[in-house]
Protein backbone atom coordinates (compact mmCIF):
# COMPACT_ATOMS: atom_id res chain seq x y z
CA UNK A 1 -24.58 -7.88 -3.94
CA UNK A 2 -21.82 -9.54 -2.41
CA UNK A 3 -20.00 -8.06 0.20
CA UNK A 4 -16.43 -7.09 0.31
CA UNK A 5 -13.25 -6.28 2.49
CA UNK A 6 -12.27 -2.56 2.46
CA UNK A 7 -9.05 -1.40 3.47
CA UNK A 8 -7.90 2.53 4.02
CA UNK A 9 -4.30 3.15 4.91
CA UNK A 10 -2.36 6.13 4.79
CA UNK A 11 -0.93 8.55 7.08
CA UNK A 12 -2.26 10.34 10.17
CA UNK A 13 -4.46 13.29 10.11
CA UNK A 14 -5.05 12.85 5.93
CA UNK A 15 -9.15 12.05 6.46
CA UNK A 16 -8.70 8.11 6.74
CA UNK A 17 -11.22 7.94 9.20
CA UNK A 18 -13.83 10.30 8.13
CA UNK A 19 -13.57 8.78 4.31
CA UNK A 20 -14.13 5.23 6.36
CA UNK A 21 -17.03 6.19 8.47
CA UNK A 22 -18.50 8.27 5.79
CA UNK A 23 -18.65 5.10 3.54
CA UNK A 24 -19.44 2.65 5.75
CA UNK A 25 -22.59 4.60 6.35
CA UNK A 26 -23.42 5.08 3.02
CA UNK A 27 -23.18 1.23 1.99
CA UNK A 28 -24.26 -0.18 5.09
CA UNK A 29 -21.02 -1.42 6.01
CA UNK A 30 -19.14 -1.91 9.87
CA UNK A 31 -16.96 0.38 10.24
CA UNK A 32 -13.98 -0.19 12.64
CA UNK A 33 -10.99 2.45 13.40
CA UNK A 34 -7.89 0.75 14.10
CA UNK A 35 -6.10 4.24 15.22
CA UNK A 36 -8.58 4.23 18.09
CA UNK A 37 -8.02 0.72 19.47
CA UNK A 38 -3.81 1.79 19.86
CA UNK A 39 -4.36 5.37 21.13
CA UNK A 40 -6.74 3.39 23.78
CA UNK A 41 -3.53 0.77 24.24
CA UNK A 42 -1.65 4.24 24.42
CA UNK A 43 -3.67 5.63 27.14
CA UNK A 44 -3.88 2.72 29.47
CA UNK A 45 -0.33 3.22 29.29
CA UNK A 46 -0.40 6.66 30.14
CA UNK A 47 -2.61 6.21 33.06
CA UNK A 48 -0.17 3.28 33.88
CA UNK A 49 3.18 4.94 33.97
CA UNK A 50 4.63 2.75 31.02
CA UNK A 51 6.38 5.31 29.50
CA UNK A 52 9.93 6.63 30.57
CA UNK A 53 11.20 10.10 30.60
CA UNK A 54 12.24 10.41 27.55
CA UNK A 55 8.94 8.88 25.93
CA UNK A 56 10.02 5.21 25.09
CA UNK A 57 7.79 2.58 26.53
CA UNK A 58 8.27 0.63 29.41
CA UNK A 59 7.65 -2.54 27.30
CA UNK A 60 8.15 -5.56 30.08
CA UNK A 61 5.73 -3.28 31.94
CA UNK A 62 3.04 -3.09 29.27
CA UNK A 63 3.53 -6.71 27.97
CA UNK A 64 2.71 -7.88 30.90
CA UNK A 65 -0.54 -5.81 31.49
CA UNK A 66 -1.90 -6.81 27.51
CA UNK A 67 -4.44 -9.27 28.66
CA UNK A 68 -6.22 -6.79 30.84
CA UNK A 69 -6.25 -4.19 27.65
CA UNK A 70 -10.14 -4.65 26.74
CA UNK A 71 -11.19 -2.58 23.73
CA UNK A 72 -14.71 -2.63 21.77
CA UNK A 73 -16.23 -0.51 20.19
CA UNK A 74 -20.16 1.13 21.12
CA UNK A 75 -22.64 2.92 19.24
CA UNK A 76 -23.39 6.16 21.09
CA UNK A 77 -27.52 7.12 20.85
CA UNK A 78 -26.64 10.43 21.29
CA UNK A 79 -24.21 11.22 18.20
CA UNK A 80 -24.69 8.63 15.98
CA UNK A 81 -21.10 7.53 16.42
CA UNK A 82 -18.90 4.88 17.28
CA UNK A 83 -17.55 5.40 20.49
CA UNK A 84 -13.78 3.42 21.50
CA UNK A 85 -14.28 1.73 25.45
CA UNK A 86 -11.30 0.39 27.15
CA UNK A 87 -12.53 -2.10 29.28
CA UNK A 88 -15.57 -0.97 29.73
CA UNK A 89 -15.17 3.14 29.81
CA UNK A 90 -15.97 4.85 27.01
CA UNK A 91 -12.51 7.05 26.13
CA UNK A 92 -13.33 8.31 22.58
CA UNK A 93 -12.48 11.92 24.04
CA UNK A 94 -9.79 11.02 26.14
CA UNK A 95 -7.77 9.74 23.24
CA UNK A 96 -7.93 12.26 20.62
CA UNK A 97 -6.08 14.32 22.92
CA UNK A 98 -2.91 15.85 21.58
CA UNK A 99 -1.45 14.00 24.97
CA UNK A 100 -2.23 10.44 23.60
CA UNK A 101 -1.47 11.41 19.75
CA UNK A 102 2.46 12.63 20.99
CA UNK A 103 2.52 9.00 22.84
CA UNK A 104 1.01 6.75 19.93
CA UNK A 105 3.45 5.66 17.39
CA UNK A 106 5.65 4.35 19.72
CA UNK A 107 3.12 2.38 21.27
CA UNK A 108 1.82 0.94 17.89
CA UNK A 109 5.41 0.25 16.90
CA UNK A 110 5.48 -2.59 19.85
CA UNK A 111 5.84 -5.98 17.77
CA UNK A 112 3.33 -7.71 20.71
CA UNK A 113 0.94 -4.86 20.64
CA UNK A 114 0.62 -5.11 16.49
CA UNK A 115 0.33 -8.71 17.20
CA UNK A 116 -2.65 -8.47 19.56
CA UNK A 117 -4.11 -5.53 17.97
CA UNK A 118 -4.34 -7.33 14.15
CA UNK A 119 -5.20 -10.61 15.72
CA UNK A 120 -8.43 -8.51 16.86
CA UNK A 121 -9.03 -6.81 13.70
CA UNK A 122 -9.04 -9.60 11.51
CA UNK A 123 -11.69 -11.64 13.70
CA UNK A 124 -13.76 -8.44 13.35
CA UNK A 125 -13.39 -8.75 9.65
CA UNK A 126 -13.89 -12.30 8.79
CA UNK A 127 -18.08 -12.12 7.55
CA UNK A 128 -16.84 -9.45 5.02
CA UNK A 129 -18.67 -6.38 4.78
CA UNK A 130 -16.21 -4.28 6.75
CA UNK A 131 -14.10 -0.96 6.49
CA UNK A 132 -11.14 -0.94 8.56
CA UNK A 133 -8.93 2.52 7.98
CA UNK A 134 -5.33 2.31 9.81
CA UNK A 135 -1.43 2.04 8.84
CA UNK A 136 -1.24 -1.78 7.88
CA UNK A 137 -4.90 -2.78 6.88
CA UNK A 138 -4.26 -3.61 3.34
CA UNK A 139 -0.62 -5.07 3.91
CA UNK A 140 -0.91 -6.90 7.43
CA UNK A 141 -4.22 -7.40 8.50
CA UNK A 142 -6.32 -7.61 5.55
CA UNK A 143 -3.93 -8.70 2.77
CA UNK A 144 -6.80 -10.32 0.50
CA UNK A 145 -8.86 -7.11 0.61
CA UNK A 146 -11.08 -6.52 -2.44
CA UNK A 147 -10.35 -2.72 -2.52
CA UNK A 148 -7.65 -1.32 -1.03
CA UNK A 149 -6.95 2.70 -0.73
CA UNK A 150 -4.02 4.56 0.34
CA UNK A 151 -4.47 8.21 1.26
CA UNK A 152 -2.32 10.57 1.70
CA UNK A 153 -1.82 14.67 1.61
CA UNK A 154 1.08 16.91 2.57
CA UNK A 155 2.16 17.54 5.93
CA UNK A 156 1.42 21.15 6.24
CA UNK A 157 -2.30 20.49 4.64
CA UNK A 158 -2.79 17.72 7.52
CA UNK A 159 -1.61 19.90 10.45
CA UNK A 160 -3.79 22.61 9.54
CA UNK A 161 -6.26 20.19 9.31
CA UNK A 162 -5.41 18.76 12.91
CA UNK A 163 -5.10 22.41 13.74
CA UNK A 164 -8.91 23.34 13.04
CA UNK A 165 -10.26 20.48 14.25
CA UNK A 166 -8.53 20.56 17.87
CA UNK A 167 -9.43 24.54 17.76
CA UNK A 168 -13.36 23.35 16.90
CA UNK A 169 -13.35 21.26 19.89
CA UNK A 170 -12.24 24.15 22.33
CA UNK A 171 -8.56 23.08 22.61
CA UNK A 172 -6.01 24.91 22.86
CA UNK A 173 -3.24 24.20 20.29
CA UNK A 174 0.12 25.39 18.91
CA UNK A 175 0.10 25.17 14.62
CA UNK A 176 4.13 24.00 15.00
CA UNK A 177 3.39 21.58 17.75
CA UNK A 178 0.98 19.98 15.68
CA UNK A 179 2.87 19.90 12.42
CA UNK A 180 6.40 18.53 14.39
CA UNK A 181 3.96 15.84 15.62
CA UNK A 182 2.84 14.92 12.18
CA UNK A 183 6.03 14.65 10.78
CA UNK A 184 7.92 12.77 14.05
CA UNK A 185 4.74 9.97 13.22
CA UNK A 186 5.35 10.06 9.84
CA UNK A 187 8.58 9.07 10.44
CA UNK A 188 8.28 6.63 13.13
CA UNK A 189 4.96 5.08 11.39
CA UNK A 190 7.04 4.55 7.99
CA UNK A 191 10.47 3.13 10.21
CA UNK A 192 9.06 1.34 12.62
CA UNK A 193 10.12 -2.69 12.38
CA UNK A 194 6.92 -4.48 12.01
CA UNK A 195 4.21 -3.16 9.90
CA UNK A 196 5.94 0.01 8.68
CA UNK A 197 3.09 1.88 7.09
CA UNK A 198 3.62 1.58 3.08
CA UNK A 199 1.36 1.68 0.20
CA UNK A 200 0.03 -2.12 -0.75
CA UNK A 201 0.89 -2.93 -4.40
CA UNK A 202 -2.41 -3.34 -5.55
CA UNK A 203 -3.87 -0.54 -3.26
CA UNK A 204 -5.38 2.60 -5.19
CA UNK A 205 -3.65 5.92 -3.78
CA UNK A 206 -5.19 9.29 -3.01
CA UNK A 207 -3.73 12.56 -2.68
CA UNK A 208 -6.67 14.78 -1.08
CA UNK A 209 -4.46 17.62 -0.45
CA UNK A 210 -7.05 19.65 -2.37
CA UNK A 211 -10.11 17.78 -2.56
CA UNK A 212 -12.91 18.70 -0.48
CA UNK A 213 -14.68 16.02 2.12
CA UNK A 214 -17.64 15.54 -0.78
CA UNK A 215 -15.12 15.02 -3.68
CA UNK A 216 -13.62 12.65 -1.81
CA UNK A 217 -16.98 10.40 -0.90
CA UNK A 218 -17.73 10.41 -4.27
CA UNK A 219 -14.09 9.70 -5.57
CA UNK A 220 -14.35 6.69 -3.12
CA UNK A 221 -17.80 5.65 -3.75
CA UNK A 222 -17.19 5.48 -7.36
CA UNK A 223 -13.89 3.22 -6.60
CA UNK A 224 -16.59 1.02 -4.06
CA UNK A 225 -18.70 0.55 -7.02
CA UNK A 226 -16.04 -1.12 -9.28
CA UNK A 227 -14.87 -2.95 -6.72
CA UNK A 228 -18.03 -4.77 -5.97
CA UNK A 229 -18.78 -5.24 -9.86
CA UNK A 230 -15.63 -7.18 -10.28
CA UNK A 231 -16.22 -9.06 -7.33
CA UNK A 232 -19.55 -10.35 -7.63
C-alpha cells in the first residue's frame, strides 16, 4: 500500500495529538508533534530570559540563540512514547507545564522561529508515511498532504479537558486559568502574521466536542482508509 502524508490541524487542547499518535500506531506510521518542538523553543527561552515583563519575546535575543535550539525527538523504553529533547535533555515534562503553554503562542508566532521550525518538519516528512498534528501542517508545511484533518471542539469542552488532564498528573490548576489560556491562544494562534492557524480548503473538519477518544480513532481510521484507496 502506498504510503501517504497526514496532516492534523486544529486548535489547542481539542485531542490533535492523541488522534495523531493513536493513528500513527495503528498504521505503522512516524508520528511527529509539532506543538512539542515550539513549547521546547518556548522553554529554552524561558530558561534564557527572552521574554519581557509583560510576556512579549525578546526576539533579537532569541534570533540570535536559534542555531543552538536542538530538538529531536526519542522513543522512551519505559512508556512507549515519544519523548521531545532539546539538545540533548529530554523535556517532554517540562513543557507541558501550564508555565510553557501561557508562553507558547507568542513564541510560535515569531516569523524566524516558523521558518526554522517548518524547514525541520518538512525534511522529517519527505519519505511519506508520516503524521504531523500542529496549527499549519496542512496549509504551510505539508500543503500536498493526501489527507488533511482539522479538529476542533468548543472552548469550555477543551479546558475541561486541559483541566483533567493537568489534575491526573498531580498539578495543581485553576478551571478559569485554563480556559482564559485557551481562548488568549485561540486568538493569538488564529491572528498571528505568518501561519495563522485556519482550516485548509481541502482539509476534512472535526468537531469532537462530544465524541469519545474511540469514536474518534475510528472516525479517523475510516477517513485513513479512503485516503489511501484513492491514492494508490
Amino acid at each position: 500500500m502506498k504510503k501517504i502524508t497526514i496532516a492534523i490541524d486544529g486548535f489547542s487542547s481539542c485531542g490533535k495529538s492523541t488522534m495523531a499518535k493513536d493513528l500513527a500506531r495503528s498504521v505503522g506510521y512516524i508520528y511527529v508533534d509539532t506543538g512539542a518542538m515550539y513549547r521546547a523553543v518556548t522553554l529554552y527561552a524561558m530558561r534564557h530570559n527572552m521574554f519581557n515583563t509583560d510576556g512579549t519575546v525578546k526576539v533579537d535575543d532569541l534570533e540570535k540563540a536559534m542555531a543552538d535550539i536542538h530538538i529531536s525527538f526519542e522513543l522512551n523504553g519505559k512508556t512507549g512514547r515519544n519523548d521531545t529533547f532539546l539538545n540533548g535533555e529530554d523535556v517532554e515534562d517540562d513543557i507541558r507545564s501550564m508555565a510553557v503553554a501561557g508562553h507558547v503562542s507568542p513564541i510560535a508566532a515569531v516569523p524566524f522561529v516558523r521558518k526554522a521550525m517548518v524547514v525541520q518538519q518538512q525534511a522529517m516528512g519527505t519519505k511519506k508515511g508520516i503524521v504531523m498534528d500542529g496549527r499549519d501542517i496542512g496549509t504551510t508545511v505539508f500543503p500536498e498532504a493526501e489527507l488533511k484533518i482539522f479538529v476542533t471542539a468548543s472552548p469550555m469542552v477543551r479546558a475541561e479537558r486541559r483541566y483533567a488532564e493537568l489534575k491526573g498528573k498531580g498539578l495543581k490548576v485553576n478551571f478559569n486559568d485554563i480556559l482564559k489560556n485557551v481562548e488568549e491562544r485561540d486568538y493569538i494562534d488564529t491572528h498571528r502574521e505568518v501561519s495563522p492557524l485556519r482550516k485548509a480548503d481541502d482539509a476534512i473538519e472535526l468537531d469532537n466536542s462530544n465524541m469519545t477518544i474511540e469514536e474518534q480513532r475510528e472516525w479517523l481510521l475510516e477517513k485513513f482508509r479512503l485516503a489511501t484507496n484513492q491514492h494508490e
